[in-house]
Protein backbone atom coordinates (compact mmCIF):
# COMPACT_ATOMS: atom_id res chain seq x y z
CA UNK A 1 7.46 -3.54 7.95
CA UNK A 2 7.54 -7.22 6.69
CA UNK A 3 5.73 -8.29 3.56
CA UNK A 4 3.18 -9.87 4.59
CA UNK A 5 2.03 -7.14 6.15
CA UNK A 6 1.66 -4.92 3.30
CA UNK A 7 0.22 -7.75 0.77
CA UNK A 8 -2.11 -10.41 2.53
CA UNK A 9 -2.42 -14.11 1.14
CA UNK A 10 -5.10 -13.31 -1.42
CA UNK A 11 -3.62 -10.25 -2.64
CA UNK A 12 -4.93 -7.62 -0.79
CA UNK A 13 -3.49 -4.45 0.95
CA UNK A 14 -3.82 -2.65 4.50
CA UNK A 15 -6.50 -0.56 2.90
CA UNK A 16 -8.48 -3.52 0.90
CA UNK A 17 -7.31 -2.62 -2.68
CA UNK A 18 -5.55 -5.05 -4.80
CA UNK A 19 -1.86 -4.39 -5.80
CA UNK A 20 -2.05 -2.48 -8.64
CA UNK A 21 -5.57 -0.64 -7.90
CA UNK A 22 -5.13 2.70 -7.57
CA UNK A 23 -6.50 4.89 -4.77
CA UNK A 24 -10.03 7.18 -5.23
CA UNK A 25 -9.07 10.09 -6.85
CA UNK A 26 -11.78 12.79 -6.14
CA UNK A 27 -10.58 16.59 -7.78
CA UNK A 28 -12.06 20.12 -8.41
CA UNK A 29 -10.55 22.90 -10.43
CA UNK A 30 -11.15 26.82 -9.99
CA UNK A 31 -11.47 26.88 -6.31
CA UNK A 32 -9.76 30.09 -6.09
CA UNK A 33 -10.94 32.87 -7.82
CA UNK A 34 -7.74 35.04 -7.52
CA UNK A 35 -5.19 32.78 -8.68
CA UNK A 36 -5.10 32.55 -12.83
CA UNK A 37 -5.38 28.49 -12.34
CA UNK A 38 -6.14 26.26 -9.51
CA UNK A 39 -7.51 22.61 -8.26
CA UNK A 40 -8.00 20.99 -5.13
CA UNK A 41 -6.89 16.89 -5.28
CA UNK A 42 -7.50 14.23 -3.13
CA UNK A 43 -5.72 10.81 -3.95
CA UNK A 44 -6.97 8.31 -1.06
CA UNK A 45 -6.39 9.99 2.06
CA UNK A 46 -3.52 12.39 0.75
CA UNK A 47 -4.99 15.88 -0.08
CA UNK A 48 -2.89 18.89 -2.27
CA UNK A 49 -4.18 21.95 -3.22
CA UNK A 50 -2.09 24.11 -6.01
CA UNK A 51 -2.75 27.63 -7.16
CA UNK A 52 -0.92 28.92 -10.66
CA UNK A 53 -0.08 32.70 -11.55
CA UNK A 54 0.98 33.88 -14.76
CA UNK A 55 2.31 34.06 -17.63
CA UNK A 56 3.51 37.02 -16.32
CA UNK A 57 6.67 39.41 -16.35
CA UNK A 58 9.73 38.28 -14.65
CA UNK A 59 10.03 38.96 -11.34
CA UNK A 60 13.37 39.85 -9.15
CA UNK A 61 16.47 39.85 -11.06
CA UNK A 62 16.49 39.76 -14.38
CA UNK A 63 19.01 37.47 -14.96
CA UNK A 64 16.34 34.69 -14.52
CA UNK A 65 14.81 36.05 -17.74
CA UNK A 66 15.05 33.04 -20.66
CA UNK A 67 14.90 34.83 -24.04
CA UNK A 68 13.62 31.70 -25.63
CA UNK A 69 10.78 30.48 -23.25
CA UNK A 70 8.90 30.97 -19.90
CA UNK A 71 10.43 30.82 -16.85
CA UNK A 72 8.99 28.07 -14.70
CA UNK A 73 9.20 28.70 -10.56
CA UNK A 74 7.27 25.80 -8.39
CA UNK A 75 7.11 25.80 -4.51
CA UNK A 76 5.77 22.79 -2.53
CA UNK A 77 5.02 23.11 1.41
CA UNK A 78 2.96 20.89 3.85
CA UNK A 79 0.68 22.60 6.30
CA UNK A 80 1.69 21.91 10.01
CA UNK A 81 -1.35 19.91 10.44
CA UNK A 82 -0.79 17.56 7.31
CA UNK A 83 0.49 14.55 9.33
CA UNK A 84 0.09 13.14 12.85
CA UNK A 85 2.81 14.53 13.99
CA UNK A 86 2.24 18.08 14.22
CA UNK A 87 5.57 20.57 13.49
CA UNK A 88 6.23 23.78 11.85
CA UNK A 89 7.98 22.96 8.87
CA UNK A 90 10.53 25.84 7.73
CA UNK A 91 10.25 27.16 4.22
CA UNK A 92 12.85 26.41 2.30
CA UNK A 93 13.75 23.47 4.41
CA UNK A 94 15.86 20.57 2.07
CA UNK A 95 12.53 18.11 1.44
CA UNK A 96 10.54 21.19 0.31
CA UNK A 97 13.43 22.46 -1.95
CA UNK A 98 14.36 18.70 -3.66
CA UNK A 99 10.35 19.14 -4.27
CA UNK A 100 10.09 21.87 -5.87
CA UNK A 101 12.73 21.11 -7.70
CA UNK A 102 11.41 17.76 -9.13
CA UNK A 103 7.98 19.80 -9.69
CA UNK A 104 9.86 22.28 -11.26
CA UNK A 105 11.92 19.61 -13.78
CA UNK A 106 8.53 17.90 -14.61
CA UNK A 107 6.40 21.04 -15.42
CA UNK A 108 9.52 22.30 -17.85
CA UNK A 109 9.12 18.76 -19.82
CA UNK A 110 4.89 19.32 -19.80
CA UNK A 111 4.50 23.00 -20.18
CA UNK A 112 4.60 24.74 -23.97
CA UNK A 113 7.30 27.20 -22.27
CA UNK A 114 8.42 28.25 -25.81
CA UNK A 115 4.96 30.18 -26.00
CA UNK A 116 5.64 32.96 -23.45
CA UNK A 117 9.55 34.11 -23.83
CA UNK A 118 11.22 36.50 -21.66
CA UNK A 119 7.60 35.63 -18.78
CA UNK A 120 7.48 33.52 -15.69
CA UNK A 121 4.70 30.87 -14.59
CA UNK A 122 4.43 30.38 -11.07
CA UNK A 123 3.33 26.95 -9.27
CA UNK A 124 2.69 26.37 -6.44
CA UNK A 125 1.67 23.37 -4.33
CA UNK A 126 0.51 22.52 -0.58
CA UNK A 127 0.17 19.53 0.89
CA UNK A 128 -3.32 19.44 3.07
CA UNK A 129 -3.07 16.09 4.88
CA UNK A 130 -0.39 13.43 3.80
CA UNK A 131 -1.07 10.07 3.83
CA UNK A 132 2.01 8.61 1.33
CA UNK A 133 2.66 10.00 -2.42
CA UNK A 134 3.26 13.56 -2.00
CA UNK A 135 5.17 13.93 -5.07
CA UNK A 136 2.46 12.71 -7.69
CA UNK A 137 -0.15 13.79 -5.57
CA UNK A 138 1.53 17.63 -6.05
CA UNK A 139 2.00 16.37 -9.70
CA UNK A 140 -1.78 15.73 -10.47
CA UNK A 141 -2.95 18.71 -8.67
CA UNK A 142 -0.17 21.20 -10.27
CA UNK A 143 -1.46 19.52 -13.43
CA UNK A 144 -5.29 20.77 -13.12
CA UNK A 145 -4.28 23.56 -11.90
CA UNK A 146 -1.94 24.51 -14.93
CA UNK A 147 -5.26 23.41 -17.49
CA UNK A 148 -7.69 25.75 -15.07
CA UNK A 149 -5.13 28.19 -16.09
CA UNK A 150 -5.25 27.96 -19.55
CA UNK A 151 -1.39 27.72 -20.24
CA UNK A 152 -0.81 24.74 -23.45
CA UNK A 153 0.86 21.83 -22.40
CA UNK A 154 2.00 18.99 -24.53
CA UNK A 155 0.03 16.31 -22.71
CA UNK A 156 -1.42 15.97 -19.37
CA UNK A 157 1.98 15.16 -16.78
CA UNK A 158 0.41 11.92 -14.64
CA UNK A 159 2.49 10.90 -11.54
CA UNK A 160 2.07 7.55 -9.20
CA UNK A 161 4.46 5.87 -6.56
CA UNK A 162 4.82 1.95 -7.23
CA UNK A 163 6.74 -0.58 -5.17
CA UNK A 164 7.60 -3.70 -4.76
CA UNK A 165 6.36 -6.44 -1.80
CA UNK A 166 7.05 -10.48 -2.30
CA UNK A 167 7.44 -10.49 -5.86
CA UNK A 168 4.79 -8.05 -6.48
CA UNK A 169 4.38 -4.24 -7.57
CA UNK A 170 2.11 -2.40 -5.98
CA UNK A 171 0.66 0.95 -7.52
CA UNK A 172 -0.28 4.23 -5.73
CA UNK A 173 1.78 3.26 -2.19
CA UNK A 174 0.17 4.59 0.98
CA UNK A 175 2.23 5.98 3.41
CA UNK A 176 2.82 2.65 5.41
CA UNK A 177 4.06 1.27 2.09
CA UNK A 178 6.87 3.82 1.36
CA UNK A 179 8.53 1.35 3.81
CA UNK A 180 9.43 -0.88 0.84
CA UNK A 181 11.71 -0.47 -2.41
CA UNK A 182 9.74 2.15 -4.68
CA UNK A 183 9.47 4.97 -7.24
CA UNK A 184 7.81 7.72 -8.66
CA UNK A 185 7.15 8.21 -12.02
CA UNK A 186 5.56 11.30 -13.92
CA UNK A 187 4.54 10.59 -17.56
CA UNK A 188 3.00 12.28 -20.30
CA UNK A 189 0.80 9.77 -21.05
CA UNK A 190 0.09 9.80 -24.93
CA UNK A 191 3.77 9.92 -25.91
CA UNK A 192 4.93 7.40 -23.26
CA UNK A 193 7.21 9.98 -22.05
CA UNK A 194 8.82 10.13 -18.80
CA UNK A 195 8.91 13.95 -17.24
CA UNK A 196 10.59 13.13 -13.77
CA UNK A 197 11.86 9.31 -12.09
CA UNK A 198 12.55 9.51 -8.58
CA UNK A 199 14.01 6.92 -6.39
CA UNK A 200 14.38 7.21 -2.37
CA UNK A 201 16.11 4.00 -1.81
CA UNK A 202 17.99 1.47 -3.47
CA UNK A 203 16.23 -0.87 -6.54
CA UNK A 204 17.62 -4.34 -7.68
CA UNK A 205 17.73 -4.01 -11.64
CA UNK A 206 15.55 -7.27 -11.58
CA UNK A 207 12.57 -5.24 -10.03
CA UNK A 208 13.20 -2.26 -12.36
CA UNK A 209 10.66 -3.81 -15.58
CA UNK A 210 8.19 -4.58 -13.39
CA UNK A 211 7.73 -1.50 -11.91
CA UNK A 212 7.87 0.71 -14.26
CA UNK A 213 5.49 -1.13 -16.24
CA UNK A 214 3.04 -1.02 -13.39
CA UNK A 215 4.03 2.70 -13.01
CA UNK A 216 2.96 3.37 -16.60
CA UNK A 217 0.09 1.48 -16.43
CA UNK A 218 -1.07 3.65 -13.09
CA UNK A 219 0.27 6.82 -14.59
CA UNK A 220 -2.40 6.23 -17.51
CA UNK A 221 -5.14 4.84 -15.46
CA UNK A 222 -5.02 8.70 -13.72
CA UNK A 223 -4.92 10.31 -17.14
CA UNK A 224 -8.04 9.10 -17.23
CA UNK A 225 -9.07 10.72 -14.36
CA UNK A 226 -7.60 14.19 -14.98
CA UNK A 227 -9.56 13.79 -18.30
CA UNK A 228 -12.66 13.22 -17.01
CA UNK A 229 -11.99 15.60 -14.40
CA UNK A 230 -11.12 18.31 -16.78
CA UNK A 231 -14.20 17.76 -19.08
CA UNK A 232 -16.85 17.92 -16.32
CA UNK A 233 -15.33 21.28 -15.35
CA UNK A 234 -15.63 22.50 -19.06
CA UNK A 235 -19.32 21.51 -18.71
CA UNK A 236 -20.16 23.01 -15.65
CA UNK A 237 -18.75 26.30 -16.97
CA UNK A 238 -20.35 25.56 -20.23
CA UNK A 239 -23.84 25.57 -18.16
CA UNK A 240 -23.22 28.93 -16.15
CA UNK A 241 -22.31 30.92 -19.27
CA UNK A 242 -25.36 29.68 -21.07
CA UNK A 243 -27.59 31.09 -17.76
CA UNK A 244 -28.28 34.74 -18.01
């Protein structure tokens, strides 16, 4: 898809926001009663829901057992009828595994695992409708999901997709804008430090600065968000223990 596609004369984008506005973030946490932590997310038109079990004795073999910390085991999946295109998706299939896996590798940098040794936290992640940034959409969700659960972390783990069009970055990429040299970036916001960095294609160094500046920059601007989130959910519960 050609540049000028993606970023018009006065600096707008296909969906009206300028190039490093982020998307409308719109979240809820507890939806699910039975799960120990969960939270719906919605981050423009991409929607994730994640559900969080534990700490709680390992499960299967117990060579997985880590005498020092918590075990952390994340699953990501998209529902059939998450895109246009409408196909059962195997579990276990090589995009859901690389996933999890980055989930996974984030969560261990975020997560106080050295609280619960020899235990197991589970995570896990759906993807609702997909509409580009699947990755920090899972991130942000998996994040209020974790805090719903009440399991310490060391900071709240933030993750955007930024790219690059004419000279430009552009934070929070849709999915018609994956088309264009990107990555993903999951911070822990307070420290400046960098969980996960994932790149699908290749980056010329010269673009590298830029980018993850603007990633930082949209990492913290969702912080934000999660925080604000996070404390209106505090008061709401606040209320309904006050009522008899």
């Amino acid at each position: 898809m050609a540049g000028l596609e993606l970023l018009s004369d006065q600096g707008y984008r296909l969906d009206g926001r300028k190039a490093t506005e982020l998307r409308k973030v719109q979240a809820r946490m507890g939806v699910f009663a039975q799960a120990d932590g969960s939270a719906y997310l919605e981050q423009g038109n991409t929607r994730a829901l994640a559900v969080v079990y534990g700490p709680h004795e390992m499960r299967g073999s117990r060579s997985r057992t880590l005498h020092d910390r918590a075990a952390i085991n994340c699953q990501y999946s998209m529902a059939t009828f998450s895109t246009a295109e409408r196909k059962r998706r195997p579990h276990g299939d090589r995009k859901s595994t690389e996933m999890s896996l980055h989930l996974k590798q984030t969560f261990e940098a975020a997560i106080m695992t050295q609280l619960y040794p020899r235990s197991q936290i589970d995570i896990y992640v759906k993807i609702l409708q997909s509409d580009g940034g699947n990755y920090s959409v899972c991130v942000n969700a998996a994040t209020l999901a974790v805090i719903d659960a009440g399991i310490p972390m060391r900071d709240y783990v933030c993750a955007c997709s930024v790219g690059f069009v004419d000279e430009t970055p552009l934070a929070d990429l849709c999915y018609a804008e994956e088309s264009v040299s990107s990555l993903s970036v999951a911070l822990l916001p307070r420290g400046g430090q960098i969980a996960l960095l994932q790149m699908d294609a290749r980056l010329h160094q010269d673009h590298l600065e830029a980018l993850m500046e603007a990633a930082m920059t949209a990492c913290k601007g969702v912080s934000k968000v999660l925080d604000e989130v996070v404390r209106q959910h505090l008061q709401e519960a606040a209320v309904l223990n006050v009522c008899p």
